[in-house]
PDB file of N, CA and C in Angstrom:
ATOM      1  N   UNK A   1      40.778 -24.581-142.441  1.00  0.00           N
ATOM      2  CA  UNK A   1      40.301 -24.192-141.126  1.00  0.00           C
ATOM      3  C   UNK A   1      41.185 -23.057-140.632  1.00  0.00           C
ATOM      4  N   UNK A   2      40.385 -21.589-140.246  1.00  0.00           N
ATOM      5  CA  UNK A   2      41.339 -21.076-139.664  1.00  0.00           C
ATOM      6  C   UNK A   2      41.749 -21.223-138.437  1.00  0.00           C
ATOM      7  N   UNK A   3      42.409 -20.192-137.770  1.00  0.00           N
ATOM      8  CA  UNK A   3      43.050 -20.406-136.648  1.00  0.00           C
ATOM      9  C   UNK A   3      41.778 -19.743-135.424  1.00  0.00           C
ATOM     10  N   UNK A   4      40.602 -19.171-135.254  1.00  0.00           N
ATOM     11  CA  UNK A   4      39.696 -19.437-134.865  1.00  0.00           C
ATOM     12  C   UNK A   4      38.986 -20.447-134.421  1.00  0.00           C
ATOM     13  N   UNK A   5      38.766 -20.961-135.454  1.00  0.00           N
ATOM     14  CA  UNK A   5      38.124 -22.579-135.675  1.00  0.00           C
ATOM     15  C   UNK A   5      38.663 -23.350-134.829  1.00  0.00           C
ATOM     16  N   UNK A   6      40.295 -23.135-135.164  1.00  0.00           N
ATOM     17  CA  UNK A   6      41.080 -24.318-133.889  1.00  0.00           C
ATOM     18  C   UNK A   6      41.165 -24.040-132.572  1.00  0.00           C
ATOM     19  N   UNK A   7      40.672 -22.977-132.396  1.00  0.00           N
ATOM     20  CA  UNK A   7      40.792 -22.565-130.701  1.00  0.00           C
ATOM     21  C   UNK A   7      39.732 -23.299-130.281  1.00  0.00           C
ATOM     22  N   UNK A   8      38.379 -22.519-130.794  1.00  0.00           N
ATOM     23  CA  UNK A   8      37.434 -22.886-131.002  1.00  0.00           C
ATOM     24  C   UNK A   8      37.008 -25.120-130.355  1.00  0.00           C
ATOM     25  N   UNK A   9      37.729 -25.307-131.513  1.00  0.00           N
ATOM     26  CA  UNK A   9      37.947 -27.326-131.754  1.00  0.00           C
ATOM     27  C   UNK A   9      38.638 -27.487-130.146  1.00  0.00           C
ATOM     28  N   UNK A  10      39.792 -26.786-129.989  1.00  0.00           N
ATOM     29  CA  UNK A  10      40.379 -26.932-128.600  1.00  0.00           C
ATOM     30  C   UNK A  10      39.835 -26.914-127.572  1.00  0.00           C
ATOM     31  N   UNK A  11      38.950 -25.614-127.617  1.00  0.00           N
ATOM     32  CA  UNK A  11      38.015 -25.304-126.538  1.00  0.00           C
ATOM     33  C   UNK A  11      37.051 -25.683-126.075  1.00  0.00           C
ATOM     34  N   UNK A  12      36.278 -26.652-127.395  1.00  0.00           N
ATOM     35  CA  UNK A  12      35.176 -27.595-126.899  1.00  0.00           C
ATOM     36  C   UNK A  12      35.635 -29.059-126.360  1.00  0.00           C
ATOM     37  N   UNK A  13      36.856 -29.495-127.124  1.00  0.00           N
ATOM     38  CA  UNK A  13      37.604 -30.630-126.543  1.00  0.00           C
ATOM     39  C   UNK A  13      38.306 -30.479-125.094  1.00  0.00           C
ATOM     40  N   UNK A  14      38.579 -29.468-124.644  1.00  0.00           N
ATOM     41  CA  UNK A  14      38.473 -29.115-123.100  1.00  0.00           C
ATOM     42  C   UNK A  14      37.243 -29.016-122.068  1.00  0.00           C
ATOM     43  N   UNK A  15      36.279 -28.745-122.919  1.00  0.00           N
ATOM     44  CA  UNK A  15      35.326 -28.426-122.138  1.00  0.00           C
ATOM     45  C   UNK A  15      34.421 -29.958-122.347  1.00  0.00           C
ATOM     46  N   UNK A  16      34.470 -30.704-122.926  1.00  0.00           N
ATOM     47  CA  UNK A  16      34.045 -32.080-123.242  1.00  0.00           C
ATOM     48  C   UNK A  16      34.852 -32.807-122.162  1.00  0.00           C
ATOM     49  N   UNK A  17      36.038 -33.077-122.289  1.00  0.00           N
ATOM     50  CA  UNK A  17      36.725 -33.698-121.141  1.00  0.00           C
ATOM     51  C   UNK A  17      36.240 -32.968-119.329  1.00  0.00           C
ATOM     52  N   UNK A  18      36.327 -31.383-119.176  1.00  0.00           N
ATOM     53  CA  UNK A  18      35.782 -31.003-117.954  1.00  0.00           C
ATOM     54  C   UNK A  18      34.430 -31.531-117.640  1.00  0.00           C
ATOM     55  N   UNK A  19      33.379 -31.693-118.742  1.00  0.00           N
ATOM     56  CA  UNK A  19      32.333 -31.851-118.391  1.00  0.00           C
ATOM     57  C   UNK A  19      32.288 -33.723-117.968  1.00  0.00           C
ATOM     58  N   UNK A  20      33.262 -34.961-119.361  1.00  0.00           N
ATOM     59  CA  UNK A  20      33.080 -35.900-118.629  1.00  0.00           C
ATOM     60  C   UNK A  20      33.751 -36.261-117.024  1.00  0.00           C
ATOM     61  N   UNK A  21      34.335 -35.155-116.520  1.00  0.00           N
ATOM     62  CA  UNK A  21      35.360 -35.298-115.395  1.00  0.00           C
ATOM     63  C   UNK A  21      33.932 -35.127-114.572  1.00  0.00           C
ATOM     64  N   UNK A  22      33.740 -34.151-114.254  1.00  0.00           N
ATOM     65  CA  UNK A  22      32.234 -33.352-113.098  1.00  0.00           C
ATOM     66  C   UNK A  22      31.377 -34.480-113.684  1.00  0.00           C
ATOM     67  N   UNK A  23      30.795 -35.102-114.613  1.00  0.00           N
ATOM     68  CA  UNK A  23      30.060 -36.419-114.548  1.00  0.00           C
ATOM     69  C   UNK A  23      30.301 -37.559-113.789  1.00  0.00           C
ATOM     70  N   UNK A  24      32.104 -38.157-114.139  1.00  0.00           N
ATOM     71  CA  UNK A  24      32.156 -39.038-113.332  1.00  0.00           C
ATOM     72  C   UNK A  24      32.558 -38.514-112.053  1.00  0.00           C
ATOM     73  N   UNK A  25      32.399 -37.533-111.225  1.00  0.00           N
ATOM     74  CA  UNK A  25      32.343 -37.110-109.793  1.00  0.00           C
ATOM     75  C   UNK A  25      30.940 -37.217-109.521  1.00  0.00           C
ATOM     76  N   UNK A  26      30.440 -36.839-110.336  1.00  0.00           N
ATOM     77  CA  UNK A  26      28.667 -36.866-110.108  1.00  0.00           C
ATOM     78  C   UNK A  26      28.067 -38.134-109.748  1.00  0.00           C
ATOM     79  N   UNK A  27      28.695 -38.827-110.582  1.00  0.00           N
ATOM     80  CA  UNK A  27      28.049 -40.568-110.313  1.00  0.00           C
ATOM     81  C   UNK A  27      28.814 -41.010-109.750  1.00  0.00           C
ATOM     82  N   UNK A  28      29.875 -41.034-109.408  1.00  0.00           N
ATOM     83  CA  UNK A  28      30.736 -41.491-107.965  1.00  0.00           C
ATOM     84  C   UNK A  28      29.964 -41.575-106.422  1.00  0.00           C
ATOM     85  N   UNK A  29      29.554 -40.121-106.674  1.00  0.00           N
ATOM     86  CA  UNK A  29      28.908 -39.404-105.573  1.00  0.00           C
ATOM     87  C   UNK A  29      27.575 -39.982-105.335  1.00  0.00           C
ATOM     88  N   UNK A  30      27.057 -40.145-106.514  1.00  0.00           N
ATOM     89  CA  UNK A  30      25.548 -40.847-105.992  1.00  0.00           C
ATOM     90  C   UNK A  30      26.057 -42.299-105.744  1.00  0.00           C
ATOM     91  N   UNK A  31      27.096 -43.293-106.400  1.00  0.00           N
ATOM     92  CA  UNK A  31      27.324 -44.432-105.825  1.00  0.00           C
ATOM     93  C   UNK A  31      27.365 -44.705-104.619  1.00  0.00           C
ATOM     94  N   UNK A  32      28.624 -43.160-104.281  1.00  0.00           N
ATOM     95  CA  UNK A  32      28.396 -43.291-102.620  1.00  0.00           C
ATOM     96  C   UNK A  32      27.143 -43.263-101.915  1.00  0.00           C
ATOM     97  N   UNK A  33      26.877 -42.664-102.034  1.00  0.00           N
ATOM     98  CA  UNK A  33      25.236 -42.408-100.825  1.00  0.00           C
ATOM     99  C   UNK A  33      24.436 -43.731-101.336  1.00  0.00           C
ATOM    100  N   UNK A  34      24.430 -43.832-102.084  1.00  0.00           N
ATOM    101  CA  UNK A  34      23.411 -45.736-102.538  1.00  0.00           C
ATOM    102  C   UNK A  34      24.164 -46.533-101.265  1.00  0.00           C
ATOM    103  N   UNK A  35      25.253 -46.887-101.760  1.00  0.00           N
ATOM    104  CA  UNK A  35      25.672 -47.650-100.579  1.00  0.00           C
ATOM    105  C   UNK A  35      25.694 -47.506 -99.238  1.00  0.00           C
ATOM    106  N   UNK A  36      25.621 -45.633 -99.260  1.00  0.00           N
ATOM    107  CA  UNK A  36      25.488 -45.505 -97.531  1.00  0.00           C
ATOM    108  C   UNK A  36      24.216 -45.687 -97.400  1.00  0.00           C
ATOM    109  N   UNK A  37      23.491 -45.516 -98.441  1.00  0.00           N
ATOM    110  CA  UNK A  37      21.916 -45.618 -97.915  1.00  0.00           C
ATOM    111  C   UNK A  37      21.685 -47.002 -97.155  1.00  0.00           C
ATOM    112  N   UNK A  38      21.730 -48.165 -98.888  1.00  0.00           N
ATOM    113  CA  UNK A  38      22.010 -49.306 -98.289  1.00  0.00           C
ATOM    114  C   UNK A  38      22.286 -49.663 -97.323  1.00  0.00           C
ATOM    115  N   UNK A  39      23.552 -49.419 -96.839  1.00  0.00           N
ATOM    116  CA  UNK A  39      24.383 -50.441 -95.401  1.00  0.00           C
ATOM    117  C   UNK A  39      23.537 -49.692 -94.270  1.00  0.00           C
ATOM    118  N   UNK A  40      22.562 -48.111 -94.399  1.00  0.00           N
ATOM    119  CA  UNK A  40      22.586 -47.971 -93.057  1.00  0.00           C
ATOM    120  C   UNK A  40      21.264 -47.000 -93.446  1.00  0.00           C
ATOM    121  N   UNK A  41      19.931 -47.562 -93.944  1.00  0.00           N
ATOM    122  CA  UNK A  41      18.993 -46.809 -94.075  1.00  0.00           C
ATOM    123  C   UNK A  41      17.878 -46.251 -92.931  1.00  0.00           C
ATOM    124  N   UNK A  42      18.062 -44.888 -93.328  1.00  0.00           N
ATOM    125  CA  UNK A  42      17.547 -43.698 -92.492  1.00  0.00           C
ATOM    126  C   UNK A  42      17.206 -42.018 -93.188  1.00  0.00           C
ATOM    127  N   UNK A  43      15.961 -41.893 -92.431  1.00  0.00           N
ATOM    128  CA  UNK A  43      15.983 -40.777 -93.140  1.00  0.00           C
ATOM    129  C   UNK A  43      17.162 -39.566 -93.800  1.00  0.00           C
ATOM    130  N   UNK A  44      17.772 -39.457 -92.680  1.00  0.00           N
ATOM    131  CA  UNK A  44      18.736 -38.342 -93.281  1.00  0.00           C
ATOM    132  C   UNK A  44      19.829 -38.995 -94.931  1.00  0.00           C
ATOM    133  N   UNK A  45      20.098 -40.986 -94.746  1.00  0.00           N
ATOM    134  CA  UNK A  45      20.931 -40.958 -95.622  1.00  0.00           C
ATOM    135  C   UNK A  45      19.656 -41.018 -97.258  1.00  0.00           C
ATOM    136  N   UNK A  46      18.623 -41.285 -97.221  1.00  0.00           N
ATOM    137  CA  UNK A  46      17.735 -41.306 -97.836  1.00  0.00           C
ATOM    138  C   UNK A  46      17.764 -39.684 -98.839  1.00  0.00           C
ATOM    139  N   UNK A  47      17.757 -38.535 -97.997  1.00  0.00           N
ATOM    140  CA  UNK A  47      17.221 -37.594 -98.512  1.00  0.00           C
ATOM    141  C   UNK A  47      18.747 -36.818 -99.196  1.00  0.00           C
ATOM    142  N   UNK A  48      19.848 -37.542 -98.922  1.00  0.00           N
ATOM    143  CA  UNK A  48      21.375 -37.365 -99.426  1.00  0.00           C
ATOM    144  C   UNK A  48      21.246 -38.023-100.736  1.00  0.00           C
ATOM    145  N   UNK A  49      20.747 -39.232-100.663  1.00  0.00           N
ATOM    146  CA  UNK A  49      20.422 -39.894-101.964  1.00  0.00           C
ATOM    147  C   UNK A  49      19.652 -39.305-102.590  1.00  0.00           C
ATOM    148  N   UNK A  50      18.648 -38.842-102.680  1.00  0.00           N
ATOM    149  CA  UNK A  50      17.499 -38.364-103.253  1.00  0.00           C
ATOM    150  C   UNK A  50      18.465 -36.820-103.712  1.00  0.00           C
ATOM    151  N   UNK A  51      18.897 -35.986-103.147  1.00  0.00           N
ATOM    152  CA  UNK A  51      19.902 -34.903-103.302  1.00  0.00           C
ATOM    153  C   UNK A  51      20.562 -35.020-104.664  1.00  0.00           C
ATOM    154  N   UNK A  52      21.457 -36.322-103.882  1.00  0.00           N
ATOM    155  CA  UNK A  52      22.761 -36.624-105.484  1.00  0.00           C
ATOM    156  C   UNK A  52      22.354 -36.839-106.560  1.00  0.00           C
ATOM    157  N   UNK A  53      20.964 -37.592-106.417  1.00  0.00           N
ATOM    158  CA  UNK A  53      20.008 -37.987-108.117  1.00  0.00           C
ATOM    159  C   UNK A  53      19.345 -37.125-108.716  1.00  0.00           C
ATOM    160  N   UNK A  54      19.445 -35.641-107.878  1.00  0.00           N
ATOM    161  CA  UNK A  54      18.579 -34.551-108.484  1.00  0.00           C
ATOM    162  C   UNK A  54      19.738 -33.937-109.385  1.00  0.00           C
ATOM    163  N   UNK A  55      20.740 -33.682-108.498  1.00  0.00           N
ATOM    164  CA  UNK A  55      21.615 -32.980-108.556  1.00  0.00           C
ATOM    165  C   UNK A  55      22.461 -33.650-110.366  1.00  0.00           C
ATOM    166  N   UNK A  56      22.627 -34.493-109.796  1.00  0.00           N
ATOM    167  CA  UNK A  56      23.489 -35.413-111.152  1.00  0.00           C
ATOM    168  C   UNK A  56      22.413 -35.457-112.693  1.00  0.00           C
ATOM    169  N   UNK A  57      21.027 -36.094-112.269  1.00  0.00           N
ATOM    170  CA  UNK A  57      20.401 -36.322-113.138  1.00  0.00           C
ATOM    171  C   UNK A  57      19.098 -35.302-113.576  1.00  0.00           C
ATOM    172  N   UNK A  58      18.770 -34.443-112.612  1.00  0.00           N
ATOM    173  CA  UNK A  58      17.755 -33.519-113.121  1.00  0.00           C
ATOM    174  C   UNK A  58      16.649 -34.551-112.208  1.00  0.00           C
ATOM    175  N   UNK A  59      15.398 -33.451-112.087  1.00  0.00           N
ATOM    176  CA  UNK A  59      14.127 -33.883-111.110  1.00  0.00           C
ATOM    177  C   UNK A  59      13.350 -34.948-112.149  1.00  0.00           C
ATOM    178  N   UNK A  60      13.264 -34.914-113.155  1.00  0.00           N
ATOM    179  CA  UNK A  60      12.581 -36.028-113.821  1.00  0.00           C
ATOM    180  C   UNK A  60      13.315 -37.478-114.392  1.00  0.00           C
ATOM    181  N   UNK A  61      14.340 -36.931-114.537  1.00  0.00           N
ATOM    182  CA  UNK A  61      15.434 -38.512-114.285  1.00  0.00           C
ATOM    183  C   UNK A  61      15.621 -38.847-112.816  1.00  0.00           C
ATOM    184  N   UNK A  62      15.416 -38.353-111.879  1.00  0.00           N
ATOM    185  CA  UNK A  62      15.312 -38.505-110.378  1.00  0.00           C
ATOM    186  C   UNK A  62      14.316 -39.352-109.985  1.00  0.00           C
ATOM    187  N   UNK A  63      13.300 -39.188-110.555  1.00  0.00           N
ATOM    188  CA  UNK A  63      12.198 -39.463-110.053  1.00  0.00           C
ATOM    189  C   UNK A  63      11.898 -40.814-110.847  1.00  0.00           C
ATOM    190  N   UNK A  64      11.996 -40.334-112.165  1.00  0.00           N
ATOM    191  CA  UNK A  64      12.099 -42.228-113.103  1.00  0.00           C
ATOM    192  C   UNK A  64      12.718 -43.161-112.314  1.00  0.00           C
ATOM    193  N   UNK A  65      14.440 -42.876-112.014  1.00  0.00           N
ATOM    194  CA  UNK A  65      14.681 -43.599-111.376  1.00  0.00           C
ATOM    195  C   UNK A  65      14.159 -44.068-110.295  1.00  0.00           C
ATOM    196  N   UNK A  66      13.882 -43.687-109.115  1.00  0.00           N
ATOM    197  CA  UNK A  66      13.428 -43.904-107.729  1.00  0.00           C
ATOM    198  C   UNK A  66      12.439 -44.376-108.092  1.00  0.00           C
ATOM    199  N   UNK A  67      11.524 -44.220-108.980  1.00  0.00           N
ATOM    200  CA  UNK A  67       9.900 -44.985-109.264  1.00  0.00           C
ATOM    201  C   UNK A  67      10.658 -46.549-109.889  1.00  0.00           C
ATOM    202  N   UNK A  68      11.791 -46.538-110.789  1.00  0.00           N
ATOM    203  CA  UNK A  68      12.075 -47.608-111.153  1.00  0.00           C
ATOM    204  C   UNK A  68      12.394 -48.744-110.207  1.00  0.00           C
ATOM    205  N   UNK A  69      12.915 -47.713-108.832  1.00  0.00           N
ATOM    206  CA  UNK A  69      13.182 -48.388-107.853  1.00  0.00           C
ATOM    207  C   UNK A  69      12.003 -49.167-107.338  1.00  0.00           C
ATOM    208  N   UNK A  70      11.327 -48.169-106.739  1.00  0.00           N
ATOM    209  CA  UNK A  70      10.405 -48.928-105.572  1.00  0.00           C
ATOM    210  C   UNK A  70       9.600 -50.288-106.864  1.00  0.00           C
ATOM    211  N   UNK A  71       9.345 -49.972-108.050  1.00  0.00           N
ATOM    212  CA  UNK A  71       8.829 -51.098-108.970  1.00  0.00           C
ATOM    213  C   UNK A  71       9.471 -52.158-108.543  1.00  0.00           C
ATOM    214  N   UNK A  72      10.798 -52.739-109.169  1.00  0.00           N
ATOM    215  CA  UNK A  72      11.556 -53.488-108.773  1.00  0.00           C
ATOM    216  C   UNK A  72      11.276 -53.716-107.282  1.00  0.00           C
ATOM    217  N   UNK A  73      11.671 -53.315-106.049  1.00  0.00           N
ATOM    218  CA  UNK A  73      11.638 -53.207-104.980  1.00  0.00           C
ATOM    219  C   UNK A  73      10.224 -54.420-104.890  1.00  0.00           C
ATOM    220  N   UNK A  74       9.088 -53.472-104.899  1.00  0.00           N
ATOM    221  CA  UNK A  74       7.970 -54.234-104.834  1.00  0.00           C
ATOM    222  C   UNK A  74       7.892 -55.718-105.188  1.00  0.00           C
ATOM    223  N   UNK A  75       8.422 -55.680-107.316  1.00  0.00           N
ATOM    224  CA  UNK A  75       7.467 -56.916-107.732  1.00  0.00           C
ATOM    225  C   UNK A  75       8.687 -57.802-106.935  1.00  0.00           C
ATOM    226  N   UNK A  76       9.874 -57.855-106.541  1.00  0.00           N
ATOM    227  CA  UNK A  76      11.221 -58.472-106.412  1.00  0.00           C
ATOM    228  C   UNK A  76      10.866 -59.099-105.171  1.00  0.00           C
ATOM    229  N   UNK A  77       9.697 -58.660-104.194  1.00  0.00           N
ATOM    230  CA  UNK A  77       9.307 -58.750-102.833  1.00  0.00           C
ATOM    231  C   UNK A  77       8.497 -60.072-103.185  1.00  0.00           C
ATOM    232  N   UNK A  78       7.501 -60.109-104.133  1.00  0.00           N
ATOM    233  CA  UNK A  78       6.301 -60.594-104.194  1.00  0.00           C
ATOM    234  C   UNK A  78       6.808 -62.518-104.703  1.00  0.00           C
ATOM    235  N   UNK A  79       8.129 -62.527-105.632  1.00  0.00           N
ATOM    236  CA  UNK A  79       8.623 -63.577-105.666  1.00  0.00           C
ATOM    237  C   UNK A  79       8.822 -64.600-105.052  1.00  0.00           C
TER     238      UNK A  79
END
């Protein structure tokens, strides 16, 4: 391996660790707002949530989720 290569190996192993760092801020962040939603639901903390799940997960993992939600939500009601 030259000495390219190892910068290279270094540079993605930095950028692997930066990226799992900004992940777990990402999902921190949506933990938070779940719970603020939770303890105190209202439009404005609603559309913070809806924000962090775009933001973290992309509009179609956003939306899986939240549909996964109200599913649950629903059949969990009907029990």
């Amino acid at each position: 391996m030259d000495q390219a290569d190892e910068i290279t190996l270094v540079g993605n192993g930095k950028m692997d660790a930066a990226r799992a760092d900004l992940l777990a801020e990402a999902t921190a962040e949506v933990r938070s707002r779940v719970r603020r939603y939770v303890q105190e639901p209202s439009e404005p903390s609603w559309h913070d949530l809806v924000e962090a799940l775009t933001q973290t997960y992309g509009d179609g993992e956003a939306y899986d989720l939240l549909r996964a939600m109200e599913i649950h939500t629903r059949t969990s009601l009907r029990r």
